[in-house]
N, C-alpha and C. Protein backbone atom coordinates (compact mmCIF):
# COMPACT_ATOMS: atom_id res chain seq x y z
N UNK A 1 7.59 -25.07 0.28
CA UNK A 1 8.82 -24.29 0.34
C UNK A 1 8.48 -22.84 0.68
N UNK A 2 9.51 -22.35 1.66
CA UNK A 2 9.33 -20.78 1.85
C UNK A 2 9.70 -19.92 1.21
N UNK A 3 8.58 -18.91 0.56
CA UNK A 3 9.39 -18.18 -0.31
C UNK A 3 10.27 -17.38 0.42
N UNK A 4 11.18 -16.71 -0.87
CA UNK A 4 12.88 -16.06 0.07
C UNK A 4 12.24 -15.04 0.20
N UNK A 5 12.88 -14.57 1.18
CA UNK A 5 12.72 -12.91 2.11
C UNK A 5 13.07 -12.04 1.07
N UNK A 6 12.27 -10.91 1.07
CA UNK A 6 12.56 -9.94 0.07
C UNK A 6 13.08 -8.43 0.25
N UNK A 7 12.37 -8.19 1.76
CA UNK A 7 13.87 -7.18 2.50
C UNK A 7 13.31 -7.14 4.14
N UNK A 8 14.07 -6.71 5.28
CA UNK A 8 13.98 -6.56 6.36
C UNK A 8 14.27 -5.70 7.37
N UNK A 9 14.06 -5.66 8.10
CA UNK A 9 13.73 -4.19 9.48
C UNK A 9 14.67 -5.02 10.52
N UNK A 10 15.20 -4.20 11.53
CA UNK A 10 15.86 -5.08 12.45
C UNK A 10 14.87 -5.90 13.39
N UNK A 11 13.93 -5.88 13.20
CA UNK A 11 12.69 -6.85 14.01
C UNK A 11 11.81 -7.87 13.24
N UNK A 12 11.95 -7.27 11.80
CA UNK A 12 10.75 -7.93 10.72
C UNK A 12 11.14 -8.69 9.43
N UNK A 13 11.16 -9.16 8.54
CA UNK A 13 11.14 -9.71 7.57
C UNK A 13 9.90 -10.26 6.51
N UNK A 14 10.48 -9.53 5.10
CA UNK A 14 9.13 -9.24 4.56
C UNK A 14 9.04 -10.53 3.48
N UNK A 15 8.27 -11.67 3.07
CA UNK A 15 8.30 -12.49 2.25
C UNK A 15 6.90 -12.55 1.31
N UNK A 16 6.72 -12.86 0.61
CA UNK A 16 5.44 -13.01 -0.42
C UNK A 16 4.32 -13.99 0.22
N UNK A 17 3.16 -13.59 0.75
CA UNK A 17 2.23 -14.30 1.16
C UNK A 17 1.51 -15.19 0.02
N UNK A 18 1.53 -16.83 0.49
CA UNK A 18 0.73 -17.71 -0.23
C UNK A 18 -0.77 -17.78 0.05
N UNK A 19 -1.54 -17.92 -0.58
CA UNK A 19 -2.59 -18.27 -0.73
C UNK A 19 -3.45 -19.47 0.34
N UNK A 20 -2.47 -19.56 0.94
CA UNK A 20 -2.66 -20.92 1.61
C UNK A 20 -2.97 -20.31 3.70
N UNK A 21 -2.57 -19.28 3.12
CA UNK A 21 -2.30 -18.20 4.16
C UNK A 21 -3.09 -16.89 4.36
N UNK A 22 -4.42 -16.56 4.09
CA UNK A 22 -5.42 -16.26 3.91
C UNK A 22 -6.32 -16.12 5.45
N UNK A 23 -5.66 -17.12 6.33
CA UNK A 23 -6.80 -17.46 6.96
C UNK A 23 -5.23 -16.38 8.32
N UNK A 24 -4.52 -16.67 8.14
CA UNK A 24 -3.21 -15.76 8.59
C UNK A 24 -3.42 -14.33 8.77
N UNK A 25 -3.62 -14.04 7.11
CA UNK A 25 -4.45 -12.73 7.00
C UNK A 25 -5.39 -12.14 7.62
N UNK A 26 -6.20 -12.61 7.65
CA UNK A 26 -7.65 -12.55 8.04
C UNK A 26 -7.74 -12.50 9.99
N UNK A 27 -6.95 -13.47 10.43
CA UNK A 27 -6.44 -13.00 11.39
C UNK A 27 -6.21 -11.99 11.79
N UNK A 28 -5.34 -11.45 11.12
CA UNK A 28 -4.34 -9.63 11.37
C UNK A 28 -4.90 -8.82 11.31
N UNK A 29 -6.08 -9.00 10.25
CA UNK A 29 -7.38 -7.54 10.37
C UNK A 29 -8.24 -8.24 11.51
N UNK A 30 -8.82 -8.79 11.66
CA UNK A 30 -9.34 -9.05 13.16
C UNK A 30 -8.86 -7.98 14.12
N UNK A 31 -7.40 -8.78 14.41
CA UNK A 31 -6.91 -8.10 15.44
C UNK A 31 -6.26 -6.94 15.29
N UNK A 32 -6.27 -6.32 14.53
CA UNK A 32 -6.25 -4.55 14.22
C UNK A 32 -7.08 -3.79 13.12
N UNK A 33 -8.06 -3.80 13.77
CA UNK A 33 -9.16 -3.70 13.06
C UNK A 33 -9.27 -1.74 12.99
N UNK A 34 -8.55 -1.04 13.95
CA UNK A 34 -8.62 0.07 13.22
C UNK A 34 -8.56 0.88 11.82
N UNK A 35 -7.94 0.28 11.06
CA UNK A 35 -7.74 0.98 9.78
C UNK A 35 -9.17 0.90 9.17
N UNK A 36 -10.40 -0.39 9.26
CA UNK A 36 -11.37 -0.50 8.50
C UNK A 36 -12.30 0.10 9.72
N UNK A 37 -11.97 0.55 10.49
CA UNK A 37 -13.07 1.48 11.35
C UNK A 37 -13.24 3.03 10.61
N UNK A 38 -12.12 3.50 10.77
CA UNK A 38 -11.73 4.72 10.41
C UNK A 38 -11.91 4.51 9.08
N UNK A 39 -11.94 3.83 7.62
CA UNK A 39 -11.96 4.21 6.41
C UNK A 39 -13.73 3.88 6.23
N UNK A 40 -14.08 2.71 7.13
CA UNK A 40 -15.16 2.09 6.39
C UNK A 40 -16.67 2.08 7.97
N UNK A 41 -16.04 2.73 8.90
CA UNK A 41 -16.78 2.75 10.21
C UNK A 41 -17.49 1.37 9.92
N UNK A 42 -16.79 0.39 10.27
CA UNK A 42 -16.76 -1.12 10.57
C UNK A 42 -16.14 -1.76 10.48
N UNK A 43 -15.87 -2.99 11.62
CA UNK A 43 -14.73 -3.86 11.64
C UNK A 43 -14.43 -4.55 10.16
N UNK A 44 -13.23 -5.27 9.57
CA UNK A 44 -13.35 -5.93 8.55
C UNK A 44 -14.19 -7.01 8.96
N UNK A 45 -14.72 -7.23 7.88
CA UNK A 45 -15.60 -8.26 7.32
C UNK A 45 -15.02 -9.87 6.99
N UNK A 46 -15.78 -10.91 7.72
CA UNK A 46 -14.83 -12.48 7.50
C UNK A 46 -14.65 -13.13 6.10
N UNK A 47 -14.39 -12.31 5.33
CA UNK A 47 -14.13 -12.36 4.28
C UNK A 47 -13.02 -11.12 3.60
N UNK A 48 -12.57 -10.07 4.35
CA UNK A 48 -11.79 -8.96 3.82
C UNK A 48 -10.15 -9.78 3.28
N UNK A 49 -9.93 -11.02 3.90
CA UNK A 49 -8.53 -11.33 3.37
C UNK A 49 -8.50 -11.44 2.18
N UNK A 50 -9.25 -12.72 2.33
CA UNK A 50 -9.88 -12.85 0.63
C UNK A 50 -9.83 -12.17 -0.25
N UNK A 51 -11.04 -11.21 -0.26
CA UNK A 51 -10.94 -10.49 -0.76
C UNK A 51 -9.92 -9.43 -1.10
N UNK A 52 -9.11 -9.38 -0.59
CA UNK A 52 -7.54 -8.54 -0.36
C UNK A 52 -6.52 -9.53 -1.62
N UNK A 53 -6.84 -10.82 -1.21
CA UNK A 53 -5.94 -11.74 -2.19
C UNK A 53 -6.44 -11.61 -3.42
N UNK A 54 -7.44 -11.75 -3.93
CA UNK A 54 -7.94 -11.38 -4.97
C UNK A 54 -8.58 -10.28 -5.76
N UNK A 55 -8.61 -9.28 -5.13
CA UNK A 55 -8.68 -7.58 -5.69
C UNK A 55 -7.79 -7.29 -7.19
N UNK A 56 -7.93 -6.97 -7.94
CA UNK A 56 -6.75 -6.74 -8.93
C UNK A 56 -7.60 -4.95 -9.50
N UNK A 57 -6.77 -4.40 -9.66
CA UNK A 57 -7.33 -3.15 -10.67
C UNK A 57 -7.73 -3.81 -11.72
N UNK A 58 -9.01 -2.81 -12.17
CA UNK A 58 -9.67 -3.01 -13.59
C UNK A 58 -8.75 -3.14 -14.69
N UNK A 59 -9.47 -4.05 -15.47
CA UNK A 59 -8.62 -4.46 -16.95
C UNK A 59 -7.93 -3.04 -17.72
N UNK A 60 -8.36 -2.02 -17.44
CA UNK A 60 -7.74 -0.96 -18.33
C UNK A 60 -6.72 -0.35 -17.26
N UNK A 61 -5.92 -0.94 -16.28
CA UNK A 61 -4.86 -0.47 -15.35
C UNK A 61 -4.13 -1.21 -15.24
N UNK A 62 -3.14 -1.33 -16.50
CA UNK A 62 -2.06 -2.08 -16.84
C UNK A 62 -1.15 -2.23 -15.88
N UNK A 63 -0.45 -3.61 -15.44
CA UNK A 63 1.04 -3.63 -14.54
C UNK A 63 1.44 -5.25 -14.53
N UNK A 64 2.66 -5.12 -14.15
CA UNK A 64 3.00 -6.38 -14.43
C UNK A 64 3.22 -7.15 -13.24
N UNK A 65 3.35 -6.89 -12.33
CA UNK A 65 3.47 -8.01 -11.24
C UNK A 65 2.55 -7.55 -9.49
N UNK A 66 1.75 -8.41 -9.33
CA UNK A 66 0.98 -8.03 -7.48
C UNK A 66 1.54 -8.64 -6.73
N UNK A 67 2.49 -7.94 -5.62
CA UNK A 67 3.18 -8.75 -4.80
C UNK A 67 2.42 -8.34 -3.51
N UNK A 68 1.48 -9.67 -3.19
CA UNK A 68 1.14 -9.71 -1.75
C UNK A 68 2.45 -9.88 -0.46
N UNK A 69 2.72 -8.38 0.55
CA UNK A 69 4.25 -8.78 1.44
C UNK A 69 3.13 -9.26 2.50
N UNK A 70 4.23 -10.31 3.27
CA UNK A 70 3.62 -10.11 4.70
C UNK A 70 5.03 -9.80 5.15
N UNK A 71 4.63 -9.32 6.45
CA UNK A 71 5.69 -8.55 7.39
C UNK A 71 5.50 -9.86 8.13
N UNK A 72 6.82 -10.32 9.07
CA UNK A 72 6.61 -11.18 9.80
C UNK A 72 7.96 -11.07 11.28
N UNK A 73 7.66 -11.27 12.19
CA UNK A 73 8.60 -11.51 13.47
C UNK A 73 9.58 -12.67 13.25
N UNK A 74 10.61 -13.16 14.19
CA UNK A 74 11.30 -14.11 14.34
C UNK A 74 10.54 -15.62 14.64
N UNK A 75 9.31 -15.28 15.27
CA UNK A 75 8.07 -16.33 15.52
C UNK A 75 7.35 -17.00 14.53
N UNK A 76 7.53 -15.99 13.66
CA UNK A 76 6.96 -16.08 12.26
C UNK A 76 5.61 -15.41 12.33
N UNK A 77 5.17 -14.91 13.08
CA UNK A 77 3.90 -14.20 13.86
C UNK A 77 3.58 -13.03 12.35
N UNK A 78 2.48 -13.23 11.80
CA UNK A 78 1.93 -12.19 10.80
C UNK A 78 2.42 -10.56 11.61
N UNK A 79 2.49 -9.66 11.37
CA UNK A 79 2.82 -8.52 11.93
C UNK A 79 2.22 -7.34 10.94
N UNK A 80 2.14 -7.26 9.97
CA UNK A 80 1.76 -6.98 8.61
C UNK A 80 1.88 -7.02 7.47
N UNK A 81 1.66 -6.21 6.54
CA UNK A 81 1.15 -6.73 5.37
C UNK A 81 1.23 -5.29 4.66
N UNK A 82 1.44 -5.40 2.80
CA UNK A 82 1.52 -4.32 1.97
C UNK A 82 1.35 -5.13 0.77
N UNK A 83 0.84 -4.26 0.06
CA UNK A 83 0.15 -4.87 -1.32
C UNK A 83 0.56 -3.95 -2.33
N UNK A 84 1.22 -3.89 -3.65
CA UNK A 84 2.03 -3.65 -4.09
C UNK A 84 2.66 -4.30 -5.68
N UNK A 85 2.03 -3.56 -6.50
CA UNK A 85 1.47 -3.39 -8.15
C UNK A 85 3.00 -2.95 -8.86
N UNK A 86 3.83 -3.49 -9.58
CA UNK A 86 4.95 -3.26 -10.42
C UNK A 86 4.40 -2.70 -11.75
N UNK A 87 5.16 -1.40 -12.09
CA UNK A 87 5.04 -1.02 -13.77
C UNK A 87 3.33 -0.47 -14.22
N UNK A 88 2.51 0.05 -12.74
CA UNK A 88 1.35 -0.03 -12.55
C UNK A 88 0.94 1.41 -13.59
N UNK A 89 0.12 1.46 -14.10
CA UNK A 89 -0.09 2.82 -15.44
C UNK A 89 1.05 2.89 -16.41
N UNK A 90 2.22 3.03 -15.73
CA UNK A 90 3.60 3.13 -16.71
C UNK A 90 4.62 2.28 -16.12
N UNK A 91 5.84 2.06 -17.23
CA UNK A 91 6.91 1.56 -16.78
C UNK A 91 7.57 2.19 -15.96
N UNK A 92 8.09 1.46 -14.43
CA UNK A 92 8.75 2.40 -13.32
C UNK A 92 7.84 3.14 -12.67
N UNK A 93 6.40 2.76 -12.47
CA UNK A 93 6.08 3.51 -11.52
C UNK A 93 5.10 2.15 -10.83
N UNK A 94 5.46 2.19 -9.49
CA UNK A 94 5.15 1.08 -8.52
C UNK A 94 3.95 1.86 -7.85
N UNK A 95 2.88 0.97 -7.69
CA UNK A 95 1.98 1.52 -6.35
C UNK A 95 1.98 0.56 -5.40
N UNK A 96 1.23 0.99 -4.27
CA UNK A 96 1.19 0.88 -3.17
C UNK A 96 -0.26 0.62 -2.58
N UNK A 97 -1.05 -0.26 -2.91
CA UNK A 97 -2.70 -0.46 -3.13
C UNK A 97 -2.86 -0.66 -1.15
N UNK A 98 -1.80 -1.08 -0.47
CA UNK A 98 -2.35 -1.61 0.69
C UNK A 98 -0.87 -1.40 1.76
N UNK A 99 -1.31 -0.61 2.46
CA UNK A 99 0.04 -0.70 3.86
C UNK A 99 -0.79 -0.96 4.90
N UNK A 100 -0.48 -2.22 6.12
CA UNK A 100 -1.78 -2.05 7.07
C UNK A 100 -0.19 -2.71 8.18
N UNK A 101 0.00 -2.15 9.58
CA UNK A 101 0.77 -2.92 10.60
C UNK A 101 -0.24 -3.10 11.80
N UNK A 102 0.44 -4.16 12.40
CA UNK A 102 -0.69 -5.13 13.29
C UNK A 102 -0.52 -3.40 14.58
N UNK A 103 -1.90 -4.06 15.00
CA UNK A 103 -2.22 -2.55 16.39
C UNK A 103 -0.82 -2.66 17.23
N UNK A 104 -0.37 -3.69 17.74
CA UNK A 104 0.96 -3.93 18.66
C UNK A 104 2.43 -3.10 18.77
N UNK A 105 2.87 -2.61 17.31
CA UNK A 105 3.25 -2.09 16.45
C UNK A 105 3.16 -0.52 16.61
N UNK A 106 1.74 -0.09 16.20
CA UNK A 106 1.47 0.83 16.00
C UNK A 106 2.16 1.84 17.53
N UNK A 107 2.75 3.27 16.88
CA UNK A 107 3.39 3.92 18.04
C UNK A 107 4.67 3.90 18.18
N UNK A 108 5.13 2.35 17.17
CA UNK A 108 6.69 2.14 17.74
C UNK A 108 8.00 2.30 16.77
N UNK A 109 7.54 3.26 15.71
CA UNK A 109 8.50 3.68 14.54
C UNK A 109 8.32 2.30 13.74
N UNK A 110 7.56 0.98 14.01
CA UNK A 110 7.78 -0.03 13.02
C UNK A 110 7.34 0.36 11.93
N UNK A 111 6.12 1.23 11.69
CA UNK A 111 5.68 1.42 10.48
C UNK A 111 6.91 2.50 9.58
N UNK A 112 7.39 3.12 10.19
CA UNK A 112 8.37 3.89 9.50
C UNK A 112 9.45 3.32 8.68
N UNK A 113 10.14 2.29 9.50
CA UNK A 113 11.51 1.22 9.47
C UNK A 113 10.38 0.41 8.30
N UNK A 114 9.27 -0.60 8.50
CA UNK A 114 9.34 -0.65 7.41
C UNK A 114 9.13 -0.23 5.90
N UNK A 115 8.31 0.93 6.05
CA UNK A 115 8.48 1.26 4.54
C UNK A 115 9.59 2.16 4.01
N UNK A 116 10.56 1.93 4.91
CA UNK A 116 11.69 2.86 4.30
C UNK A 116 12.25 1.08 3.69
N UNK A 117 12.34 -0.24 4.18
CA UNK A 117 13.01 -1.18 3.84
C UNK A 117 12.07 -1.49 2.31
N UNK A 118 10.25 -0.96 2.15
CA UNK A 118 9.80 -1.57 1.38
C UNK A 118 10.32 -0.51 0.18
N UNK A 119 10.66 0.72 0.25
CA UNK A 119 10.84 1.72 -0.61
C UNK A 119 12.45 1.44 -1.03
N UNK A 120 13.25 0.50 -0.31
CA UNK A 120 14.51 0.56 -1.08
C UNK A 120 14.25 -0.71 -1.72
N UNK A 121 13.41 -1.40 -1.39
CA UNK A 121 13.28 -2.74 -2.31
C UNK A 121 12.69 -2.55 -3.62
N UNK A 122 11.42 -1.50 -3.26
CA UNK A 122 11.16 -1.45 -4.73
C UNK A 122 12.12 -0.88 -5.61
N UNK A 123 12.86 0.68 -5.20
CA UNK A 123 13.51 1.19 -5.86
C UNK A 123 14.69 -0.01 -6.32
N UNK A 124 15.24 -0.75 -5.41
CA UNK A 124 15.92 -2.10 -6.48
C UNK A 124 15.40 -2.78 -7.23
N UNK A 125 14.14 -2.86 -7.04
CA UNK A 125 13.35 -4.04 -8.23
C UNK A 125 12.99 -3.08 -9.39
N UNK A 126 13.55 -1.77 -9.48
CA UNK A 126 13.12 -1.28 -10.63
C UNK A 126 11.96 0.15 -10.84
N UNK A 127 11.66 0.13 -9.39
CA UNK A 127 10.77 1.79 -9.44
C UNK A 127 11.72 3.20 -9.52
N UNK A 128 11.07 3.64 -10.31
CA UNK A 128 11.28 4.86 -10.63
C UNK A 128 10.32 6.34 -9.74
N UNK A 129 8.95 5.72 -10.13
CA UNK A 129 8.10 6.67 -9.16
C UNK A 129 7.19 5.33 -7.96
N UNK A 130 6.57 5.86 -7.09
CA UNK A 130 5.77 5.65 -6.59
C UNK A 130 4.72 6.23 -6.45
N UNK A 131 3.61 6.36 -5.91
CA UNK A 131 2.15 6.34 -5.68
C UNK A 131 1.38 5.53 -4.92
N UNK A 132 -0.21 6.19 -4.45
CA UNK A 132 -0.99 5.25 -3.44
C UNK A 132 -1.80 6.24 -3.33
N UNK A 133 -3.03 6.04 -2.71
CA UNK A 133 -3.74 6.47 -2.11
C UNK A 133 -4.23 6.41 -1.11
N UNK A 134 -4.67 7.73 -0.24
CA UNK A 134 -5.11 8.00 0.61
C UNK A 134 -6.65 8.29 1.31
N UNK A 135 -7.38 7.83 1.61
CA UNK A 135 -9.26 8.43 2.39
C UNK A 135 -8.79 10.23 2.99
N UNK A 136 -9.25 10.80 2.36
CA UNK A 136 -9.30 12.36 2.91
C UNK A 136 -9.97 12.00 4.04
N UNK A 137 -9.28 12.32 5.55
CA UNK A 137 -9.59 12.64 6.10
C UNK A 137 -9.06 11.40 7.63
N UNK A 138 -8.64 10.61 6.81
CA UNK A 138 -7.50 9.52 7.84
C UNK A 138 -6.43 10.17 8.03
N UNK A 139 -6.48 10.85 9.49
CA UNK A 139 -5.26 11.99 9.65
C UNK A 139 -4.04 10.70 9.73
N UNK A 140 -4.27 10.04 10.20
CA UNK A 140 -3.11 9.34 10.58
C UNK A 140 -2.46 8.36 9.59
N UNK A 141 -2.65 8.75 8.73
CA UNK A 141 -2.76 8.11 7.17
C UNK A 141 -2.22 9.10 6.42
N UNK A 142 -2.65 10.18 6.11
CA UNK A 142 -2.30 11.45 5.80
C UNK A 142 -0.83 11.82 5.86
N UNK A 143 -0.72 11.78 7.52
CA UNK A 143 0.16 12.17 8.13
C UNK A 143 1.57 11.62 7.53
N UNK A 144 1.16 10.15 7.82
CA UNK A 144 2.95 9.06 7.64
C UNK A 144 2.97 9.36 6.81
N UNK A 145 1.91 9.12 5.38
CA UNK A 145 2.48 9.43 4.03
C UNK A 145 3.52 10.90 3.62
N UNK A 146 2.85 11.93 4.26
CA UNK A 146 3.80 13.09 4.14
C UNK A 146 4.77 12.90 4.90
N UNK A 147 5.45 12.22 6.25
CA UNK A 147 5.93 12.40 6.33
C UNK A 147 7.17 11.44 5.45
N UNK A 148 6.33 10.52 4.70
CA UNK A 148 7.48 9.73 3.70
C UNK A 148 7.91 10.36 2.08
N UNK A 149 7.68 11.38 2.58
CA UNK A 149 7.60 11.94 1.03
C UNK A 149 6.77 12.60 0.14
N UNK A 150 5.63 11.87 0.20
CA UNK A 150 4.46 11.75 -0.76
C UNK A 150 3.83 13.19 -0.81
N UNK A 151 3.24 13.64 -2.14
CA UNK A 151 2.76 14.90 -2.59
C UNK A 151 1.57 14.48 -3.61
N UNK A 152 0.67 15.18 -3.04
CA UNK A 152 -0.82 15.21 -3.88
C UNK A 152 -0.60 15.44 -5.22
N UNK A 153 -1.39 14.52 -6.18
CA UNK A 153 -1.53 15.29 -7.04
C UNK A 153 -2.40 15.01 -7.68
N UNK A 154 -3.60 14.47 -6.85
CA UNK A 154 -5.23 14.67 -7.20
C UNK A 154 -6.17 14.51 -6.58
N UNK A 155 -7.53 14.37 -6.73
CA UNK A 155 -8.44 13.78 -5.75
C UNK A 155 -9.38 12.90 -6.44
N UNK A 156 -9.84 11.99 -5.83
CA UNK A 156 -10.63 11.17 -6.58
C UNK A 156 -12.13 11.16 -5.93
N UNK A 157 -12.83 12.11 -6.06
CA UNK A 157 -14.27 11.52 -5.27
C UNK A 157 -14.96 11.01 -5.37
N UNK A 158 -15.64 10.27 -4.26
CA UNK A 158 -16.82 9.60 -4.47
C UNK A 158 -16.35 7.87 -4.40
N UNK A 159 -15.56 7.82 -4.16
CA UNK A 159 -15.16 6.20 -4.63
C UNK A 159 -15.84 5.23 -2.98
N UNK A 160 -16.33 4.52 -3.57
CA UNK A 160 -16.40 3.00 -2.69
C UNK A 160 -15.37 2.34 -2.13
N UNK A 161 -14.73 2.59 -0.62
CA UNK A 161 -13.49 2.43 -0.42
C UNK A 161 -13.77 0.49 0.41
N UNK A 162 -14.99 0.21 0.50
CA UNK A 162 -15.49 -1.00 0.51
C UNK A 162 -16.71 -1.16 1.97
N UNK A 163 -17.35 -0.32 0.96
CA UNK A 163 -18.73 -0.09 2.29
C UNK A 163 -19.07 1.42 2.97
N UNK A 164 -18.30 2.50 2.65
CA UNK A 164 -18.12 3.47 2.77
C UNK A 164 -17.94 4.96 1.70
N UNK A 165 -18.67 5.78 1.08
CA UNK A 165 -18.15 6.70 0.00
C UNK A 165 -17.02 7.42 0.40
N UNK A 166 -15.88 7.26 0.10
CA UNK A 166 -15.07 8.50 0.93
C UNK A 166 -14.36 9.49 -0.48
N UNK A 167 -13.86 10.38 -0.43
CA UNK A 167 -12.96 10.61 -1.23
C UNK A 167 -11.12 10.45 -1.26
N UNK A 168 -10.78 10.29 -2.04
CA UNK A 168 -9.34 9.27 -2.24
C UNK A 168 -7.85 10.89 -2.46
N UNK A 169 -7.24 11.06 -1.93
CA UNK A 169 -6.34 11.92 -2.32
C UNK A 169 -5.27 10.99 -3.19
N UNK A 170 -4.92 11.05 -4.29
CA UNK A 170 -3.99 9.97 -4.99
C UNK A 170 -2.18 11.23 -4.68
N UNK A 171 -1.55 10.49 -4.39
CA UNK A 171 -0.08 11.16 -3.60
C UNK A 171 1.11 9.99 -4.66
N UNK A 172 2.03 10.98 -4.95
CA UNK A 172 2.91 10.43 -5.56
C UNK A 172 4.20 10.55 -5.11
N UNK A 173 5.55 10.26 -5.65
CA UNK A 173 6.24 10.67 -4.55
C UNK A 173 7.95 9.97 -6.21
N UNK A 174 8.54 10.82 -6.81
CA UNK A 174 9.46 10.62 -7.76
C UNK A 174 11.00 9.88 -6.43
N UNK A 175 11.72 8.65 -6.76
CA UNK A 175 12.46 8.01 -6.31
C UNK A 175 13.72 9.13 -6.50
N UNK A 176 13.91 9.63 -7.38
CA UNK A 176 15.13 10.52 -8.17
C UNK A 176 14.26 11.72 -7.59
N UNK A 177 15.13 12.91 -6.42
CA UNK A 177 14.90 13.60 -6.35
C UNK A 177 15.02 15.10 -6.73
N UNK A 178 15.38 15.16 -8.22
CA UNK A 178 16.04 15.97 -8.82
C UNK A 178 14.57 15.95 -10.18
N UNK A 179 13.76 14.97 -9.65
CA UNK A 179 12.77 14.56 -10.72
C UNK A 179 11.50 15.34 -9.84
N UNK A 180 10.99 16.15 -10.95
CA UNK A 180 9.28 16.82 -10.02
C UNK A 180 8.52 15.79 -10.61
N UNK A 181 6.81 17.07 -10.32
CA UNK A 181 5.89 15.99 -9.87
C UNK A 181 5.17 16.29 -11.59
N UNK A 182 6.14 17.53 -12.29
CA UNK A 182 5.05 17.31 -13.59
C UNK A 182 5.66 15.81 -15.06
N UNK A 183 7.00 15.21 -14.70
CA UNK A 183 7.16 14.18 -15.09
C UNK A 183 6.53 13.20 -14.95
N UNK A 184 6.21 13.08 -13.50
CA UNK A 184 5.61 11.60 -13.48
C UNK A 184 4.10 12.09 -13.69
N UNK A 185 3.17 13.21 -13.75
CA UNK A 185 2.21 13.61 -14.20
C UNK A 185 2.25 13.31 -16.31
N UNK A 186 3.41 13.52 -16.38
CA UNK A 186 2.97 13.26 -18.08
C UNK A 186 3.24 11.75 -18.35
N UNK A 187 3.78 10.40 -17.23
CA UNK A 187 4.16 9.37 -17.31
C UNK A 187 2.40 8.82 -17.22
N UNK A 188 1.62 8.82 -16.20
CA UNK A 188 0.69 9.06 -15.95
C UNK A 188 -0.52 10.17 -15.71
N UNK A 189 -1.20 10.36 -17.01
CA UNK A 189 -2.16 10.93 -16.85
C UNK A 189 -3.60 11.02 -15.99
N UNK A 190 -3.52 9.64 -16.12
CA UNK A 190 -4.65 9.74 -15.19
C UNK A 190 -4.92 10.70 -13.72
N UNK A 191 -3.48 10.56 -13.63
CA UNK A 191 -3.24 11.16 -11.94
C UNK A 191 -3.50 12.96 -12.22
N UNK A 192 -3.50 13.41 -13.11
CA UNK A 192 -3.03 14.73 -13.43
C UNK A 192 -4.80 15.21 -12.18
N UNK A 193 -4.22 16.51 -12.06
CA UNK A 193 -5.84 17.11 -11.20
C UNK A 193 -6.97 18.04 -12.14
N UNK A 194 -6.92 17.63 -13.58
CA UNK A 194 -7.96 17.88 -14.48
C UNK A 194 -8.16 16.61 -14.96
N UNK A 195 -7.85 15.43 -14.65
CA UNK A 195 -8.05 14.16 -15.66
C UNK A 195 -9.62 13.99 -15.44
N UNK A 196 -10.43 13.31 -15.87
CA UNK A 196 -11.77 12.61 -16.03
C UNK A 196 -11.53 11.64 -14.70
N UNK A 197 -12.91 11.39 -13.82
CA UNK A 197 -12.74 10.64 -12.97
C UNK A 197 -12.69 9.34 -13.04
């Protein structure tokens, strides 16, 4: 059975990727293999889906639900993919562990259209804040995120982004815009820019 669609772009439709579908995945980084050039200066690895399906944050980074999306065409054609942690540190605050759109895409406002469809879905399923992180120094990464909102409010260095040391800018971004950035800083501490690394 297909799982139900969970929101859509006038070109795309986003549903929960099965397990069975891995090899789908794995596909899509193949064939847009820029994002792991630029974070990790090397193509993904025949094993990165996998590994993507089964990644979870460490036991002390509480949340309640990992919704693997795939983005998909009328063909049913993989298109991309977002990975995406409910109630992740605190209640109401959603992250965003993975945004990747197929190279085809790239250039054509799809990435925009969809995370404005993935940002009203979460905010219906219950987010309050968001968050994600960023590789200092992926301008083009950088870039979309500001232009969706998102505001620094730490750095994480040194981290293993999977074959590469880079440092991590962690960007947050309050749903309620009447809400700053030192609320969801006392919701989550960790994020604060004196916390322990």
């Amino acid at each position: 059975m297909t799982p139900p669609i969970l929101f859509r772009t006038p070109d795309l439709h986003a549903r929960e990727l099965a397990a069975s579908e891995v090899a789908r995945l794995q596909a899509l980084y193949d064939a847009s293999p820029e994002y792991f050039l630029a974070i990790n200066g090397r193509p993904p690895g025949p094993s990165a889906a996998q590994e993507e399906f089964d990644d979870l944050p460490p036991p002390e980074l509480a949340f309640t639900r990992r919704w693997m999306i795939g983005l998909f065409d009328p063909a049913e054609t993989l298109a991309g993919v977002a990975v995406v942690l409910s109630d992740f540190c605190a209640p109401r605050v959603w992250h965003i562990a993975f945004f990747l759109v197929a190279t085809p895409l790239r250039g054509t406002g799809a990435a925009g259209r969809i995370y404005g469809a993935l940002e009203a879905w979460m905010r219906q399923s219950g987010a309050a804040w968001l968050r994600l992180g960023v590789v200092a120094g992926n301008g083009p990464g950088e870039h979309f995120w500001d232009k969706c909102g998102y505001r620094e409010v730490r750095v994480r260095e040194g981290l293993d982004t999977g074959g590469r040391i880079n440092d991590v800018r962690v960007l947050a971004k309050p749903l309620d815009p009447r809400a700053g950035l030192d609320a969801y800083l006392a919701l989550v501490p960790r994020d604060r820019p004196d916390a322990a690394a």
